[in-house]
C-alpha atoms as a PDB file:
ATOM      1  CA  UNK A   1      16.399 -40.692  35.499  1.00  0.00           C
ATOM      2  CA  UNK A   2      19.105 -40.762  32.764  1.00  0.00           C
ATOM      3  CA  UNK A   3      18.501 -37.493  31.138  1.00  0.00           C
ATOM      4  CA  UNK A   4      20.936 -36.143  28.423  1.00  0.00           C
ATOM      5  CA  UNK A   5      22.173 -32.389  28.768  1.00  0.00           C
ATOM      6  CA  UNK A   6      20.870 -29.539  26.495  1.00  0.00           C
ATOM      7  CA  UNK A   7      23.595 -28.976  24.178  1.00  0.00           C
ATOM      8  CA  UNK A   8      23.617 -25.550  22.468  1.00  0.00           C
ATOM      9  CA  UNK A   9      25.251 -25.136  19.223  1.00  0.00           C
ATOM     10  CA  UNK A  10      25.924 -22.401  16.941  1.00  0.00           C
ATOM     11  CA  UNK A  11      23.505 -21.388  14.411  1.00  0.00           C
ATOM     12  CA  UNK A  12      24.119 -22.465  11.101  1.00  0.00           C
ATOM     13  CA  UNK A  13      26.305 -20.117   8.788  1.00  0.00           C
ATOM     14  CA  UNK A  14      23.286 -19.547   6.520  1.00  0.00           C
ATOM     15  CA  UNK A  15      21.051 -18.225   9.025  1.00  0.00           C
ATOM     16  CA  UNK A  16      23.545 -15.871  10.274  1.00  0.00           C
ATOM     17  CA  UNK A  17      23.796 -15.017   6.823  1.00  0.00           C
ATOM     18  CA  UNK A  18      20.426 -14.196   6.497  1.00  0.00           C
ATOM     19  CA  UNK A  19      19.743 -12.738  10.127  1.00  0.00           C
ATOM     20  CA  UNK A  20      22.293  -9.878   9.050  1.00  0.00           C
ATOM     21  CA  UNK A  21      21.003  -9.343   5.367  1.00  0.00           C
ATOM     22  CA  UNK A  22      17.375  -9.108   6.928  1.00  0.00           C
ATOM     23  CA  UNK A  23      18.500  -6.470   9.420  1.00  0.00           C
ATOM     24  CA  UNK A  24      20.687  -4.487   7.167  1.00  0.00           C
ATOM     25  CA  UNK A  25      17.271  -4.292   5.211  1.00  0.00           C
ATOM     26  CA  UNK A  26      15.612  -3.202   8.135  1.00  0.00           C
ATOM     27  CA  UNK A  27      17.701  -0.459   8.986  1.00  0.00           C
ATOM     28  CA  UNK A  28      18.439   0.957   5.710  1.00  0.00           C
ATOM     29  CA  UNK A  29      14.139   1.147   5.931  1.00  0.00           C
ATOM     30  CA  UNK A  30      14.467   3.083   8.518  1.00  0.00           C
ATOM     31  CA  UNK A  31      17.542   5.295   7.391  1.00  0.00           C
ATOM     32  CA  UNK A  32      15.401   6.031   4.170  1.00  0.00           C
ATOM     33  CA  UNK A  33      12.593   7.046   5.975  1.00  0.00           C
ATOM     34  CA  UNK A  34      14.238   9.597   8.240  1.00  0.00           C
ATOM     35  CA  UNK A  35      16.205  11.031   5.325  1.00  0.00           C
ATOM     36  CA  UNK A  36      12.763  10.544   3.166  1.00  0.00           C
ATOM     37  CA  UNK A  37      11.169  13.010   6.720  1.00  0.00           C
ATOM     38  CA  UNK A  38      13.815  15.643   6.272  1.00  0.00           C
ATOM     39  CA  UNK A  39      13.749  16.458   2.473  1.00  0.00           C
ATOM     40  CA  UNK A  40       9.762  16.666   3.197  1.00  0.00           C
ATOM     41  CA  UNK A  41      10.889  19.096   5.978  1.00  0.00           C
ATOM     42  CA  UNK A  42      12.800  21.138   3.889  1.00  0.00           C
ATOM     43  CA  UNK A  43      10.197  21.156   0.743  1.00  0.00           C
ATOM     44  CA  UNK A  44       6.962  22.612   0.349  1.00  0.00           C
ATOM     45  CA  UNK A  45       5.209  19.185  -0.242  1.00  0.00           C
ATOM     46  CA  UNK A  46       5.540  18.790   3.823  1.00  0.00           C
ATOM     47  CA  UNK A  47       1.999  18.359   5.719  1.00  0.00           C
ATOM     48  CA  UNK A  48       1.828  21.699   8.403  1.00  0.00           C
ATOM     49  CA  UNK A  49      -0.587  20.179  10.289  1.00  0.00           C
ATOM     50  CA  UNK A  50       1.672  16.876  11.316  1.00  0.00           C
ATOM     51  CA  UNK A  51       4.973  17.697  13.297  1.00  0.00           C
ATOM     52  CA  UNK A  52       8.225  16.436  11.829  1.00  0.00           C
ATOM     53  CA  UNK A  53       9.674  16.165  15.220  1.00  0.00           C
ATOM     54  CA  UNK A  54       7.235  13.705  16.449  1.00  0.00           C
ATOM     55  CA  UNK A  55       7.237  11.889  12.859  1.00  0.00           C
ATOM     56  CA  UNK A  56      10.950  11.480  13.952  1.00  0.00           C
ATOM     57  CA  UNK A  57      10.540  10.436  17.272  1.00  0.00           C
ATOM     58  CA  UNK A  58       7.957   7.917  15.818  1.00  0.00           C
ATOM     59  CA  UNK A  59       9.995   6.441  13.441  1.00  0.00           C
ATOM     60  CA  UNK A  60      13.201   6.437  16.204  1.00  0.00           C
ATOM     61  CA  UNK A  61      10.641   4.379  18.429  1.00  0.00           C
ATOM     62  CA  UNK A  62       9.757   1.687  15.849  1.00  0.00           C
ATOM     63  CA  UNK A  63      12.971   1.263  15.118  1.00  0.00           C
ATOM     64  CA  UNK A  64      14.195   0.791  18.783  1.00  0.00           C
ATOM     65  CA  UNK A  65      10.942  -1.747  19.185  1.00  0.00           C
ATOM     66  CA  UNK A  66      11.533  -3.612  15.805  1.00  0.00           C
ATOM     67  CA  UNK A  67      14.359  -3.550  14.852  1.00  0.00           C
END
């Protein structure tokens, strides 16, 4: 069997490129939604009958999953 190894090779430049821009998106999604949590918190616009620690424990997890 003459078989030819597997070479790996760097991803391209671009896709780096756009790997990081997508992710910087991502978390500045998240980082507006936490900061989006706590001026609800601190309003009277905020919904008594949801909790805004498990909001923020939500929002920790998706971020941990998806991100």
């Amino acid at each position: 069997m003459n078989s030819q190894p597997i070479i790996i090779t760097e991803p391209r430049r671009a896709i780096r490129i756009i790997d990081s821009i997508l992710t910087l998106i991502a978390w500045g999604g998240f980082l507006y939604l936490i900061i989006h949590e706590y001026q609800q918190l601190f309003s009277r616009q905020y919904r008594p009958e949801v909790s805004p620690a498990i909001t923020l424990l939500n929002y920790f997890l998706f971020a941990l999953i998806y991100v």
